[in-house]
N, C-alpha and C. Protein backbone atom coordinates (compact mmCIF):
# COMPACT_ATOMS: atom_id res chain seq x y z
N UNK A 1 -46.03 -48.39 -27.01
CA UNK A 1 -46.28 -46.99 -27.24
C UNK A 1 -44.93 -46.26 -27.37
N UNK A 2 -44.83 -45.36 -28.17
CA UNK A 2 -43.31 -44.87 -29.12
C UNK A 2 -43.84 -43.46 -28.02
N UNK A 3 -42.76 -42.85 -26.90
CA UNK A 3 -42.94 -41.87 -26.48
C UNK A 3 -42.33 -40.55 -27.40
N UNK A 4 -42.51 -39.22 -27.34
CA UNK A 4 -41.44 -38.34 -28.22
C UNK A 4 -40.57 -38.27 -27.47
N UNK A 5 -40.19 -37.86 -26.53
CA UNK A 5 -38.75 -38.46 -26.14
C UNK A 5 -38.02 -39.44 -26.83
N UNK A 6 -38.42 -40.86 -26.48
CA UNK A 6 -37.88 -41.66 -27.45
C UNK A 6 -37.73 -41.90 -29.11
N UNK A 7 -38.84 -41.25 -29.60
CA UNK A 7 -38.50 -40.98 -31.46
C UNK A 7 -37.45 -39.98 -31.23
N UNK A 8 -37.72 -39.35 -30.64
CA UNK A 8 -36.27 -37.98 -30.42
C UNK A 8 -34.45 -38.75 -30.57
N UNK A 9 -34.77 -39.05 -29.71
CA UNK A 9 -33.32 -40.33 -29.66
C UNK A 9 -33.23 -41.36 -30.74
N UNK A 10 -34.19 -41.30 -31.26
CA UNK A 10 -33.75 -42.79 -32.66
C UNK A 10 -33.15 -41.88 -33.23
N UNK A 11 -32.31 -42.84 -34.29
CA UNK A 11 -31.52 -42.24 -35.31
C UNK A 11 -31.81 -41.50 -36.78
N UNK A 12 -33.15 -42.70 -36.85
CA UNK A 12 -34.04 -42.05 -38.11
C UNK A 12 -34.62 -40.71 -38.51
N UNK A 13 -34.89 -40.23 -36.71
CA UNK A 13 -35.92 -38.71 -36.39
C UNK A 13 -34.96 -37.91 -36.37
N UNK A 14 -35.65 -36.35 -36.74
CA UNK A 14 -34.81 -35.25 -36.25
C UNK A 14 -36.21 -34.87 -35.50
N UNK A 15 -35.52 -34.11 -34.38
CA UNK A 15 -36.62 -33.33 -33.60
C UNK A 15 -36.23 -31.54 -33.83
N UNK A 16 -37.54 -30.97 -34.26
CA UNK A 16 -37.72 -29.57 -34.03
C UNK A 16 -38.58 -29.02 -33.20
N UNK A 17 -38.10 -28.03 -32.58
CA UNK A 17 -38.96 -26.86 -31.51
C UNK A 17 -40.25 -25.94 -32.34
N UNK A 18 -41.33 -25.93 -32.27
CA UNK A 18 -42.17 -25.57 -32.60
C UNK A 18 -43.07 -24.19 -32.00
N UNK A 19 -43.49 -23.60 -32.78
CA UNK A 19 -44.24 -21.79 -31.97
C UNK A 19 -45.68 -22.19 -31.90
N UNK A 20 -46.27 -23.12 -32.63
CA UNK A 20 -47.78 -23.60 -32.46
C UNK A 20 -47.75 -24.76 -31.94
N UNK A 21 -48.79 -24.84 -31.24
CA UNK A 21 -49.22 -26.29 -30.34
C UNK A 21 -49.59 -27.44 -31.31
N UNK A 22 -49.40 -28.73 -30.47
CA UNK A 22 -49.50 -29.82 -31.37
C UNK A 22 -51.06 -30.05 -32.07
N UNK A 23 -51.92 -30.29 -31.87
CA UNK A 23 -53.06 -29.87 -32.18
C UNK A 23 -53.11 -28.98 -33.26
N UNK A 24 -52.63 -27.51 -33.47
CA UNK A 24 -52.48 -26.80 -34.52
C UNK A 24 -51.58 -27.09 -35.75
N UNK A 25 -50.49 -27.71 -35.17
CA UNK A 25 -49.23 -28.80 -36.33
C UNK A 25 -50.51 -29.45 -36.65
N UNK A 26 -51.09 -30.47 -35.90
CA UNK A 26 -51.67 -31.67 -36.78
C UNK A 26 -53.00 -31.51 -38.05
N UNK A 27 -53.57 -30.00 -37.54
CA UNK A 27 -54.38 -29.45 -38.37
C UNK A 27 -54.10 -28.95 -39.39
N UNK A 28 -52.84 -28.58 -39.37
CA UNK A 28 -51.95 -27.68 -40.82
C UNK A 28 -52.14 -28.80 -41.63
N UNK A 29 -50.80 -29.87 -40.88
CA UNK A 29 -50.80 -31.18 -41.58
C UNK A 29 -51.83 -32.01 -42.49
N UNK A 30 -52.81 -32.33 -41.54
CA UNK A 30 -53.95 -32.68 -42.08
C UNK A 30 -54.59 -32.32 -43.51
N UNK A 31 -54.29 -30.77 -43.38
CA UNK A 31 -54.80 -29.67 -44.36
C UNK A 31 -54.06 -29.74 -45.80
N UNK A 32 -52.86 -30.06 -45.25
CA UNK A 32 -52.09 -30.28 -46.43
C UNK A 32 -51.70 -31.04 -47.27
N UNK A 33 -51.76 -32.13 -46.18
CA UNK A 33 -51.03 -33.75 -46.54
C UNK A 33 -52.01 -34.82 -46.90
N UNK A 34 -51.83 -35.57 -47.73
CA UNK A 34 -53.13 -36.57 -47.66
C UNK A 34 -52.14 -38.39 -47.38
N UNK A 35 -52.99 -39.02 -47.03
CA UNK A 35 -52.75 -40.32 -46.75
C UNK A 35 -51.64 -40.52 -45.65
N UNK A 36 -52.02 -39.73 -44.47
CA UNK A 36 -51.38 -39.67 -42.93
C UNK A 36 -52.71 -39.91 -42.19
N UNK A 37 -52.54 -40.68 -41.28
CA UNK A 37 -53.79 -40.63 -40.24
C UNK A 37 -53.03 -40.28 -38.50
N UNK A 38 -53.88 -39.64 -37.98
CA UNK A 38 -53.65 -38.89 -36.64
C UNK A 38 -53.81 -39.71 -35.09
N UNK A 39 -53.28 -39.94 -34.81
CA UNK A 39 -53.80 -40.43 -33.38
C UNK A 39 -53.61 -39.35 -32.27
N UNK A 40 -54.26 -39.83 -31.32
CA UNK A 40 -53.67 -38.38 -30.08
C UNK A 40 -53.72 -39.88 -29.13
N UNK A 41 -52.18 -39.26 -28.64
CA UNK A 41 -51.98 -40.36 -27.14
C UNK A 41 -51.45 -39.75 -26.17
N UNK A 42 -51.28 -40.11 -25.14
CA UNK A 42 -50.62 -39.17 -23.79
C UNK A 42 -49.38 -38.45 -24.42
N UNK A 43 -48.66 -39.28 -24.97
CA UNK A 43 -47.11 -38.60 -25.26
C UNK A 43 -47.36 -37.75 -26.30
N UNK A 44 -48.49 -37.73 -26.93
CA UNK A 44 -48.35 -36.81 -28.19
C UNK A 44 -49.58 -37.04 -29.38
N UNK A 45 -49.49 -36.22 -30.47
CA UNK A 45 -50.02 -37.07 -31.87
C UNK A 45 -49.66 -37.45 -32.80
N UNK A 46 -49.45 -38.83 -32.64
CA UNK A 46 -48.49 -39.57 -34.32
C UNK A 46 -49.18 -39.46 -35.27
N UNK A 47 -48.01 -39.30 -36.53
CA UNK A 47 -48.97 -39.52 -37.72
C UNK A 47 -48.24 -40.16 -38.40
N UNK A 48 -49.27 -41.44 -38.98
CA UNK A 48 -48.58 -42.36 -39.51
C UNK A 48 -49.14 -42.65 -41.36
N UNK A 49 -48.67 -43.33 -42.22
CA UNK A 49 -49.22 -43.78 -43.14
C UNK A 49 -50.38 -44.69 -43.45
N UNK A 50 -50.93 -44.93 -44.42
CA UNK A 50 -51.96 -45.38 -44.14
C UNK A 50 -51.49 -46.77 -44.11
N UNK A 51 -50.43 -47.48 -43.89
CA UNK A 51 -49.59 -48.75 -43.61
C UNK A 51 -49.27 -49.08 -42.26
N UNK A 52 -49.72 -47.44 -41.52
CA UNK A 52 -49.29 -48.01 -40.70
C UNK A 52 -48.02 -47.53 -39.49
N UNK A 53 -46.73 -47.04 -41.18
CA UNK A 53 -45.39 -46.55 -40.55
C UNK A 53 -45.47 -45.10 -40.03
N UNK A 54 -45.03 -44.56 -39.00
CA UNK A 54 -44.71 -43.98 -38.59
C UNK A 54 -44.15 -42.72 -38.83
N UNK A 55 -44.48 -41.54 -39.48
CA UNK A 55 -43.89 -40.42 -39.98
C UNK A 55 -43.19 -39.42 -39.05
N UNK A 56 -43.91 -39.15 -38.11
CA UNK A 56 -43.67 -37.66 -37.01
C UNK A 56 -44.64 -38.25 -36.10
N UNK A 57 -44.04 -37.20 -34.93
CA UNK A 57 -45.06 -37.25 -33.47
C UNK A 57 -44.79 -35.69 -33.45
N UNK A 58 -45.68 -35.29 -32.91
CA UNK A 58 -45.87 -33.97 -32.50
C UNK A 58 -46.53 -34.08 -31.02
N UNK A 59 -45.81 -33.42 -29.88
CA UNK A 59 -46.07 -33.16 -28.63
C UNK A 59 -45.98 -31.86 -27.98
N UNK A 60 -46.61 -31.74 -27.19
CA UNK A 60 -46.29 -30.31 -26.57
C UNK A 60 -45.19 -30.63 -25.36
N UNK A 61 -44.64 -28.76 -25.50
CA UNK A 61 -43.49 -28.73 -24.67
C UNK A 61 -43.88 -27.98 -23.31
N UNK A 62 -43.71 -28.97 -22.02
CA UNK A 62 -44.73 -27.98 -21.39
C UNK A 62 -43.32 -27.01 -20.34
N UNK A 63 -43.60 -26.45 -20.06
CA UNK A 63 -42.75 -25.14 -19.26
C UNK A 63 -41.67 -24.76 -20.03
N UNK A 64 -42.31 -24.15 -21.44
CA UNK A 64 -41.89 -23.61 -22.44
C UNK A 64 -41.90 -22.51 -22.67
N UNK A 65 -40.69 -21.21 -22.49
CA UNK A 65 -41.45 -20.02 -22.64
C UNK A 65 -41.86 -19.74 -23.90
N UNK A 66 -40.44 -19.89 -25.25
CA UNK A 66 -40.65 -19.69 -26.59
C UNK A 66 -41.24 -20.51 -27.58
N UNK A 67 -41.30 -21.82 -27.20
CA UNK A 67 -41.72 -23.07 -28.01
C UNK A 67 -43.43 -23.45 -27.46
N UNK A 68 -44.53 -24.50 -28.35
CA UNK A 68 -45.34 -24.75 -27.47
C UNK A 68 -45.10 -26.32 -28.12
N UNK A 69 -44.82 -26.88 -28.90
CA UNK A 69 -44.91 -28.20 -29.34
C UNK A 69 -43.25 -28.40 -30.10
N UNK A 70 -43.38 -29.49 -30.23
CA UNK A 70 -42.45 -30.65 -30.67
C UNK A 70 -42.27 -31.26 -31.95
N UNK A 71 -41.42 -31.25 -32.80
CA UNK A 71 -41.72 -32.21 -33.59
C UNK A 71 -40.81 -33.06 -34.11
N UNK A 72 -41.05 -34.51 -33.98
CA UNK A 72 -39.99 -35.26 -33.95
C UNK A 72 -40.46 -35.90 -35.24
N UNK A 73 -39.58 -35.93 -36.57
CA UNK A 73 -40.28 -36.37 -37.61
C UNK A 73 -39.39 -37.00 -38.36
N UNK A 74 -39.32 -38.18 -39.52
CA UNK A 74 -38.37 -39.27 -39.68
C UNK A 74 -37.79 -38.54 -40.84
N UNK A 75 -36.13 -38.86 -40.63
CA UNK A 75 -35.36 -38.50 -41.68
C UNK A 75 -34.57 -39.78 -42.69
N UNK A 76 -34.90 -40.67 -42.23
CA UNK A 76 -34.35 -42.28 -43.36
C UNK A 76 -34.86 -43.38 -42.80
N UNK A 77 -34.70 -44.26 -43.66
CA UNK A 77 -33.86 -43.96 -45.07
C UNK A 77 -34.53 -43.44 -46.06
N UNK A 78 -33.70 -42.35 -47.05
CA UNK A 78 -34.03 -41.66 -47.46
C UNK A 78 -34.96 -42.26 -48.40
N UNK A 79 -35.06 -43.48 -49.24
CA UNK A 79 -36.07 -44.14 -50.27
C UNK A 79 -37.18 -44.57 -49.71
N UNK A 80 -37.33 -44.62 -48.08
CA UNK A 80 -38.91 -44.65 -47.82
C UNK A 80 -39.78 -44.05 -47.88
N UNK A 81 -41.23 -44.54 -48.29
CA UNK A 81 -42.37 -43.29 -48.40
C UNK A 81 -42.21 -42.81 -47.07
N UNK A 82 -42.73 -43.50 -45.78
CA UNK A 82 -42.57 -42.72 -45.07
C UNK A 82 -41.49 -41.46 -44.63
N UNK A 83 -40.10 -41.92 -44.91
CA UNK A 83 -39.23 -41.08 -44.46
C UNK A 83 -39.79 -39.48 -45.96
N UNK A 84 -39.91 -39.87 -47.01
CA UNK A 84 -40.70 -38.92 -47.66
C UNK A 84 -41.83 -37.99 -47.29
N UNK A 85 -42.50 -38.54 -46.62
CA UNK A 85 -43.58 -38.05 -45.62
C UNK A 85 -43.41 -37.04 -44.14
N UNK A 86 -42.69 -38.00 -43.84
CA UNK A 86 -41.87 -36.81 -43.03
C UNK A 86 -41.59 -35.90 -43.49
N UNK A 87 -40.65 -36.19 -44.22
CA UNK A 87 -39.41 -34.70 -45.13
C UNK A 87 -40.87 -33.61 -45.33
N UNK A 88 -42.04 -34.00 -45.79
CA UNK A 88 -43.30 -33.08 -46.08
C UNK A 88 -43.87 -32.75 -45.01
N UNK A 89 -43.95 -33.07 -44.01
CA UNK A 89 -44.63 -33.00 -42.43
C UNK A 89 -43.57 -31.44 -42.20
N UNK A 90 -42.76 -32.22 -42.20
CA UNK A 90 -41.59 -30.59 -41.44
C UNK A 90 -42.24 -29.80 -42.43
N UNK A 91 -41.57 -30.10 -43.88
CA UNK A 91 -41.78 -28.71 -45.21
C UNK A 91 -43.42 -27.99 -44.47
N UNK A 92 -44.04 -28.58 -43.96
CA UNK A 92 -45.22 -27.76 -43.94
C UNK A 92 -45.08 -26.78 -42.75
N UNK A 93 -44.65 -27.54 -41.37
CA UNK A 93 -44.82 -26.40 -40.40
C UNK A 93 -43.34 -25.92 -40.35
N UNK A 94 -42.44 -25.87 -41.47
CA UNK A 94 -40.96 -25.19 -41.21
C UNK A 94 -41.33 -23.87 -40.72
N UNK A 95 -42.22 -22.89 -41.63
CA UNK A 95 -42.28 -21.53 -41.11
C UNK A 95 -42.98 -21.67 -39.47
N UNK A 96 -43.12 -22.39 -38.79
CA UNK A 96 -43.26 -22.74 -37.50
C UNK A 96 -42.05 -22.93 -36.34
N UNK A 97 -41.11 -23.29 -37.32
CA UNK A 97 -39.72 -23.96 -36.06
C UNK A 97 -39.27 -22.31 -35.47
N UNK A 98 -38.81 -23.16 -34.48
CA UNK A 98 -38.28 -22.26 -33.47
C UNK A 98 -36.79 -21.69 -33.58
């Protein structure tokens, strides 16, 4: 199990501070994006390709005054779909970052 903490620290992810809860990221997402599927796990909700790989986790931040979620989402290499996927995960909730 990939905690957000730990995608946070890989090299691949950038993590952003978020104003909507994870749950509400994953619904935008959903809304927007096609061929990502959702999981919800203790640490968060990944969304991955339909392969499989790994795009973003979105978690909530808890004893947060300004932020309510997380988003840790893959930045390379740049020629992967997934890392493409990502790059679109942020583009959607950018007007969201903190």
């Amino acid at each position: 199990m990939i905690e957000l903490e730990t995608v946070r620290e890989r090299p691949e992810f950038a993590a952003v501070a978020l104003t909507i809860d994870a749950v509400d990221a994953r619904d935008r997402v959903q809304r927007s994006l096609k061929g990502l599927s959702a999981t919800e796990t203790e640490d968060g909700i990944k969304l991955r390709t339909t392969r499989g790989m790994l795009v973003a986790v979105v978690g909530d931040r808890p004893e947060s005054d300004e932020t309510e979620a997380e988003l840790a989402y893959r930045t390379a290499p740049p020629s992967e779909l997934a890392t493409r996927k990502g790059r679109k995960v942020f583009e959607t909730l950018e007007q969201f970052t903190a």
